[in-house]
C-alpha atoms as a PDB file:
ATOM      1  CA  UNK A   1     -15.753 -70.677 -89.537  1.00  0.00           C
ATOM      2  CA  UNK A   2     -12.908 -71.027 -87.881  1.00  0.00           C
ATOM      3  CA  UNK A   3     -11.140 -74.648 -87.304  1.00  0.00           C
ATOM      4  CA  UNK A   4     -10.979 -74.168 -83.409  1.00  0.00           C
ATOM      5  CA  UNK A   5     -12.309 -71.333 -81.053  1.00  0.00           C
ATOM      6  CA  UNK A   6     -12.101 -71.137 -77.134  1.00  0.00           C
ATOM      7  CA  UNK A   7     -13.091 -68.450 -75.062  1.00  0.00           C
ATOM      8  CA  UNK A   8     -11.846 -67.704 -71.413  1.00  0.00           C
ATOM      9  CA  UNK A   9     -12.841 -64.779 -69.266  1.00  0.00           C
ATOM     10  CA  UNK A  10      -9.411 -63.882 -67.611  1.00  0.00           C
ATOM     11  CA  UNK A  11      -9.685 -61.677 -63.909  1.00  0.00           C
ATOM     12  CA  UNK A  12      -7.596 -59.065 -65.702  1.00  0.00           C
ATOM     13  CA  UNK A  13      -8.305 -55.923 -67.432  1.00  0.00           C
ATOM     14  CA  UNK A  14      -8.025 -56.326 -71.446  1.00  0.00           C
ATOM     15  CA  UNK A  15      -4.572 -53.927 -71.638  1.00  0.00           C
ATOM     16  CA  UNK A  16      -2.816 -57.121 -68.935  1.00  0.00           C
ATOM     17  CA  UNK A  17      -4.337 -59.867 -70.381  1.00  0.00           C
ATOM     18  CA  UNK A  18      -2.982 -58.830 -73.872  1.00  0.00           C
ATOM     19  CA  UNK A  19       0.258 -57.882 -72.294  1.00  0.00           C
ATOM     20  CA  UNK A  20       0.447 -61.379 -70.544  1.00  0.00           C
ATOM     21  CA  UNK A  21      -0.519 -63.859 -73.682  1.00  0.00           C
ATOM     22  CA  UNK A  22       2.289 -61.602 -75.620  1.00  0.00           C
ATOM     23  CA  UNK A  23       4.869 -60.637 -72.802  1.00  0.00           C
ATOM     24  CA  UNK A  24       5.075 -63.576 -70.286  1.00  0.00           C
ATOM     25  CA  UNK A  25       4.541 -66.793 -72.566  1.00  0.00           C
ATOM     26  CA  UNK A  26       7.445 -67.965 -71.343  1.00  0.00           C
ATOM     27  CA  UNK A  27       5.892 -68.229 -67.783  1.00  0.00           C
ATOM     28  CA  UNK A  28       2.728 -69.724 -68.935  1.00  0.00           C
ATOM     29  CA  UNK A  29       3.333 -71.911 -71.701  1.00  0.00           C
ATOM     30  CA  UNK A  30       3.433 -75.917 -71.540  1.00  0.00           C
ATOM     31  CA  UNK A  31       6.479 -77.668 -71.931  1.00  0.00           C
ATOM     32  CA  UNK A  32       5.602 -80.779 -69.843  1.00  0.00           C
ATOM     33  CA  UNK A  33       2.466 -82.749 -69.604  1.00  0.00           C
ATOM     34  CA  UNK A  34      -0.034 -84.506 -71.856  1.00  0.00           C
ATOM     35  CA  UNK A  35       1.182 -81.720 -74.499  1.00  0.00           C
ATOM     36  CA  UNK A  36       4.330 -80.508 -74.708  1.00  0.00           C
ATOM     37  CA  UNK A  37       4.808 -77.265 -76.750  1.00  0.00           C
ATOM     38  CA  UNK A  38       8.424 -77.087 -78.223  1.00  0.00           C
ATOM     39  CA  UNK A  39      10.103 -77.900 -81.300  1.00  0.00           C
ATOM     40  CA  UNK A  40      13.071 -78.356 -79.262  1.00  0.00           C
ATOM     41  CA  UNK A  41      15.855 -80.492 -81.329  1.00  0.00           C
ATOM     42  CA  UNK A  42      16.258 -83.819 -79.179  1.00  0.00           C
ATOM     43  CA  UNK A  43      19.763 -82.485 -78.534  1.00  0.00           C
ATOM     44  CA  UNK A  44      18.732 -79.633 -76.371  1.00  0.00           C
ATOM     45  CA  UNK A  45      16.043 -77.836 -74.476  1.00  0.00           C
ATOM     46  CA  UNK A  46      13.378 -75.385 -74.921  1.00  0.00           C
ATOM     47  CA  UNK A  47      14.647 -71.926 -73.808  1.00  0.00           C
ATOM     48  CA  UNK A  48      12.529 -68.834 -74.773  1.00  0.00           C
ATOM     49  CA  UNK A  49       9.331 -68.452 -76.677  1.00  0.00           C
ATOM     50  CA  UNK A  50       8.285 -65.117 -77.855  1.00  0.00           C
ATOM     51  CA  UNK A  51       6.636 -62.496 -79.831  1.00  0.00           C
ATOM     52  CA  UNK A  52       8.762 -59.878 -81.820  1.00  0.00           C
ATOM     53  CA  UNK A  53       5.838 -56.832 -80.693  1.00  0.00           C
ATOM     54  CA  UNK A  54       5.307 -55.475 -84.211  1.00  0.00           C
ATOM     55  CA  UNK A  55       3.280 -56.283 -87.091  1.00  0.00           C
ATOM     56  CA  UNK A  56       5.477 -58.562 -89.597  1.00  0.00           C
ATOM     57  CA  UNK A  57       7.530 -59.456 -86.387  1.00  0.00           C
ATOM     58  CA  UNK A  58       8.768 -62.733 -85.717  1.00  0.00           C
ATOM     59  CA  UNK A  59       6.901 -66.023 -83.052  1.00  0.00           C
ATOM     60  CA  UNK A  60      10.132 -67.747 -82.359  1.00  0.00           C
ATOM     61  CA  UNK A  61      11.311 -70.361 -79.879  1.00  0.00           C
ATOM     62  CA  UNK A  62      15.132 -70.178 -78.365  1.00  0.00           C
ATOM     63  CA  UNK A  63      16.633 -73.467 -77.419  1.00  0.00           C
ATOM     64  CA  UNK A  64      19.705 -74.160 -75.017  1.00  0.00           C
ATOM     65  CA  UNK A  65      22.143 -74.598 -77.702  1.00  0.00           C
ATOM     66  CA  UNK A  66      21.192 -71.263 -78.963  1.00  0.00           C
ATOM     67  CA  UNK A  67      19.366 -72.298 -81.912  1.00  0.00           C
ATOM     68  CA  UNK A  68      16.151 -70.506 -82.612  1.00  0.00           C
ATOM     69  CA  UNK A  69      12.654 -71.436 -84.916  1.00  0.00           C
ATOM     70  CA  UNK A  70      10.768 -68.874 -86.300  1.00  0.00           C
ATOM     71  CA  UNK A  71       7.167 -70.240 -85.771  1.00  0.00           C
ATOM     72  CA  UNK A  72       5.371 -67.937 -87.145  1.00  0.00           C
ATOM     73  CA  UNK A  73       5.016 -64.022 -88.108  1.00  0.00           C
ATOM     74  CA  UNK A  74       2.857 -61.428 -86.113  1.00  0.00           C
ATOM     75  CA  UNK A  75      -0.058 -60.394 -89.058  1.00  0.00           C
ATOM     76  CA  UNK A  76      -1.899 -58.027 -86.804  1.00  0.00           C
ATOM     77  CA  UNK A  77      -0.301 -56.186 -83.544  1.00  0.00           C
ATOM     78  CA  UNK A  78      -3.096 -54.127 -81.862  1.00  0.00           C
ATOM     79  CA  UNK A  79      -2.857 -54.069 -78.383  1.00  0.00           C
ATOM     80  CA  UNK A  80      -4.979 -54.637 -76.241  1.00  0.00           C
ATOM     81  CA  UNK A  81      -7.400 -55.953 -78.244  1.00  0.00           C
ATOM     82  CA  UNK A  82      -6.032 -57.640 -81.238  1.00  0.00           C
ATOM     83  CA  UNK A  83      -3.611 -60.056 -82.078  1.00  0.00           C
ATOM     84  CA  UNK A  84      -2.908 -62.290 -84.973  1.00  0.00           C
ATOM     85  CA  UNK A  85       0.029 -64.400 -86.290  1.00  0.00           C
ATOM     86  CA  UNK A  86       0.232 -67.454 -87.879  1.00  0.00           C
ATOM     87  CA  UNK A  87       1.798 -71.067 -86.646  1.00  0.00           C
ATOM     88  CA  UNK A  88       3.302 -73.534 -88.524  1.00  0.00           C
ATOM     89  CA  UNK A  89       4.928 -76.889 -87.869  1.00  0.00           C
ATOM     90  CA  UNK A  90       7.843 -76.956 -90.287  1.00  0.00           C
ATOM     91  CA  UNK A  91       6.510 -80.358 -91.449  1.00  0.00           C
ATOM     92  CA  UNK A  92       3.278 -78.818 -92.924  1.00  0.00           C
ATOM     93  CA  UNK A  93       2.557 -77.305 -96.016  1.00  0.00           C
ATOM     94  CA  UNK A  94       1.307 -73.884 -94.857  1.00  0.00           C
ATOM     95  CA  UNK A  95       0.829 -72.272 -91.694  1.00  0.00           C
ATOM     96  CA  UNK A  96      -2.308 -71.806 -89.663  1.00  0.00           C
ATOM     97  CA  UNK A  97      -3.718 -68.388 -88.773  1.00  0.00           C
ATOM     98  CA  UNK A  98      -4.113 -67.622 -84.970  1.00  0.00           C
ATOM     99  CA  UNK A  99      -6.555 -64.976 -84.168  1.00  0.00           C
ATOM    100  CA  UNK A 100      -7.273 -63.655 -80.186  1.00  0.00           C
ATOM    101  CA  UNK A 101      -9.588 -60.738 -79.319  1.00  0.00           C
ATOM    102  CA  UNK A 102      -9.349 -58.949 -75.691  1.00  0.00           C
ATOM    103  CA  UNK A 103     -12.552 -57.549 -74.400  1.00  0.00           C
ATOM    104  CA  UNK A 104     -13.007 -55.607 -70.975  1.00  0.00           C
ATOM    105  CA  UNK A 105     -15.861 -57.261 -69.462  1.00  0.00           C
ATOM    106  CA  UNK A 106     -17.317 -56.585 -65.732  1.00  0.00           C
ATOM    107  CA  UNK A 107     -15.120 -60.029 -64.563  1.00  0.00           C
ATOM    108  CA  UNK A 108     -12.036 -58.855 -66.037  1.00  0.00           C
ATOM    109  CA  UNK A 109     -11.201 -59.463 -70.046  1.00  0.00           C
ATOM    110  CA  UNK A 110     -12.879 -61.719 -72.722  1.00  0.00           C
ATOM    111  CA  UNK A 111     -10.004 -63.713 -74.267  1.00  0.00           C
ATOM    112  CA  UNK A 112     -11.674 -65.431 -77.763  1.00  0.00           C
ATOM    113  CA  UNK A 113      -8.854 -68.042 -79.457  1.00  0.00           C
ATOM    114  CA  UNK A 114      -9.461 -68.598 -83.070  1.00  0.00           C
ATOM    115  CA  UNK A 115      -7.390 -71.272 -85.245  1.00  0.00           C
ATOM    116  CA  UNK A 116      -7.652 -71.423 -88.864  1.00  0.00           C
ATOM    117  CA  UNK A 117      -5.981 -73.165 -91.965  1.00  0.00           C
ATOM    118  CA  UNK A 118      -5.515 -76.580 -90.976  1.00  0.00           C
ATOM    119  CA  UNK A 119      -6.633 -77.976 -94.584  1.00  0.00           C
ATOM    120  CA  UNK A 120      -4.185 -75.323 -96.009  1.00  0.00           C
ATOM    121  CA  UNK A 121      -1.902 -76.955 -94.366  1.00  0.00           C
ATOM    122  CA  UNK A 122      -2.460 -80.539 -95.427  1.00  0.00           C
ATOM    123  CA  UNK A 123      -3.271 -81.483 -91.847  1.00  0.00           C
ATOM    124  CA  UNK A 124      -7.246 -81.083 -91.465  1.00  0.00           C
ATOM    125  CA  UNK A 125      -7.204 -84.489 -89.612  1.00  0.00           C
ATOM    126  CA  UNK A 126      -5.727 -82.873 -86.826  1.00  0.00           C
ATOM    127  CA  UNK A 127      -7.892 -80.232 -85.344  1.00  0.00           C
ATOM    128  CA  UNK A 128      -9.444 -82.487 -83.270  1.00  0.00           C
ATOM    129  CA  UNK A 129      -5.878 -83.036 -81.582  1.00  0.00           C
ATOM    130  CA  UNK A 130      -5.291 -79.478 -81.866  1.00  0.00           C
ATOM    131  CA  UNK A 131      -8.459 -78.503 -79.883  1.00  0.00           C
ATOM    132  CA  UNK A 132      -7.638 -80.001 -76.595  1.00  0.00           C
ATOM    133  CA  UNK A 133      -3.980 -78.889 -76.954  1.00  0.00           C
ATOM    134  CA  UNK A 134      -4.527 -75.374 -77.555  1.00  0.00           C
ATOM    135  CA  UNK A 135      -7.334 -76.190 -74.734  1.00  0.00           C
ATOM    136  CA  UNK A 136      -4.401 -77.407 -72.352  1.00  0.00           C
ATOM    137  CA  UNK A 137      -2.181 -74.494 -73.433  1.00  0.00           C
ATOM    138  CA  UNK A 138      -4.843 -71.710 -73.191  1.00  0.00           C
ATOM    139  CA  UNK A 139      -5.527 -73.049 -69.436  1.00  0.00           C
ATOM    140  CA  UNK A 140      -1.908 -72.443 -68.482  1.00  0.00           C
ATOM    141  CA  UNK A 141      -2.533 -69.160 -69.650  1.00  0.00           C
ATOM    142  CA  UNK A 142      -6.125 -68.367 -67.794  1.00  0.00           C
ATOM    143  CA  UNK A 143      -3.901 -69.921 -64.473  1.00  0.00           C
ATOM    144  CA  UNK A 144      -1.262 -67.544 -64.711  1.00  0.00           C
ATOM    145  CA  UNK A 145      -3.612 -64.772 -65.699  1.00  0.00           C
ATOM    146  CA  UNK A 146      -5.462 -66.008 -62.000  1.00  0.00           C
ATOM    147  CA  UNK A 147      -2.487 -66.307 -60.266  1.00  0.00           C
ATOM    148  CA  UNK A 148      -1.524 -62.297 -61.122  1.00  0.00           C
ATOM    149  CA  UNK A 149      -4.852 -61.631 -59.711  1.00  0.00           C
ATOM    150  CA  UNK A 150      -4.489 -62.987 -56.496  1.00  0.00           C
ATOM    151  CA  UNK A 151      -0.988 -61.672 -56.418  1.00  0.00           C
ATOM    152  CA  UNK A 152      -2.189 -58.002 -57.238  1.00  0.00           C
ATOM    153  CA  UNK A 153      -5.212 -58.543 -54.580  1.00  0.00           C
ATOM    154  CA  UNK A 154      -2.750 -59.651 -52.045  1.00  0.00           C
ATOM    155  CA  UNK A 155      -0.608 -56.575 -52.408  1.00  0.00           C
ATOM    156  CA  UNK A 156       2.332 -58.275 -53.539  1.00  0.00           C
ATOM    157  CA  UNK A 157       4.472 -57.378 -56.431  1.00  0.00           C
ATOM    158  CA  UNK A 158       6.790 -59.979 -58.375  1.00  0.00           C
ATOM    159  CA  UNK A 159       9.979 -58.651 -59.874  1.00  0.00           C
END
């Protein structure tokens, strides 16, 4: 069972929704707020975060100074229906496994968010944290997946 699931229904076909979690994170993910996101150094400020798209490729964060963090490493790349990679704090003992699965359904695309491996990690006392972060981070993702919607209905395009 897995440590944390959440499950969104996003107004986009499967084949955007997977494109938008793995493309556009750097649009959608927190960096302010009740749960800020970054392992920026003190020193600088978050930059980039991203997905190398490839099996055994690299989740990575780019800071201002140029320095980068390898969060974790892409396990499974199947778009548009599966990803999974794993996440790690370098202060833990192992990483967690992320798992998401991209459905089409009649609304648009079932997004399911699955976190596993906390105890692995040393850090079991913190999925209760963990769940209303990823909670926060996965409803900056539904918004932007929203916004495109309303942008595609309204005929707009934004390059």
């Amino acid at each position: 069972m897995p440590d944390i699931e959440l499950e969104h229904i996003v107004p986009l076909p499967a084949r955007q929704a997977f494109a938008v979690y793995t493309g556009q994170m750097d649009t959608w993910w927190p960096r302010q707020g009740v749960f800020p996101y970054s392992f920026a150094p003190k020193t600088t400020r978050p930059q980039h975060i991203r997905f190398e798209a490839q099996p055994g490729g690299r989740y990575y964060e780019t800071f201002a100074d140029s320095s980068e963090l390898v969060i974790g490493r892409i396990t499974l790349w199947q778009p548009p229906h599966s990803l999974a990679y794993t996440w790690r704090d370098p202060t833990w003992a192992d990483a967690t496994t992320i798992q998401l699965a991209f459905s089409d359904v009649d609304a648009g695309a079932r997004v399911v968010y699955r976190q596993t491996g906390f105890a692995a990690a040393g850090v079991e006392w913190l999925i209760a944290y963990y769940r209303v972060g990823c909670a926060q981070t996965l409803a900056g993702y539904v918004a932007h997946c929203c916004a495109l919607q309303a942008v595609q209905e309204l005929g707009l395009r934004l390059d």
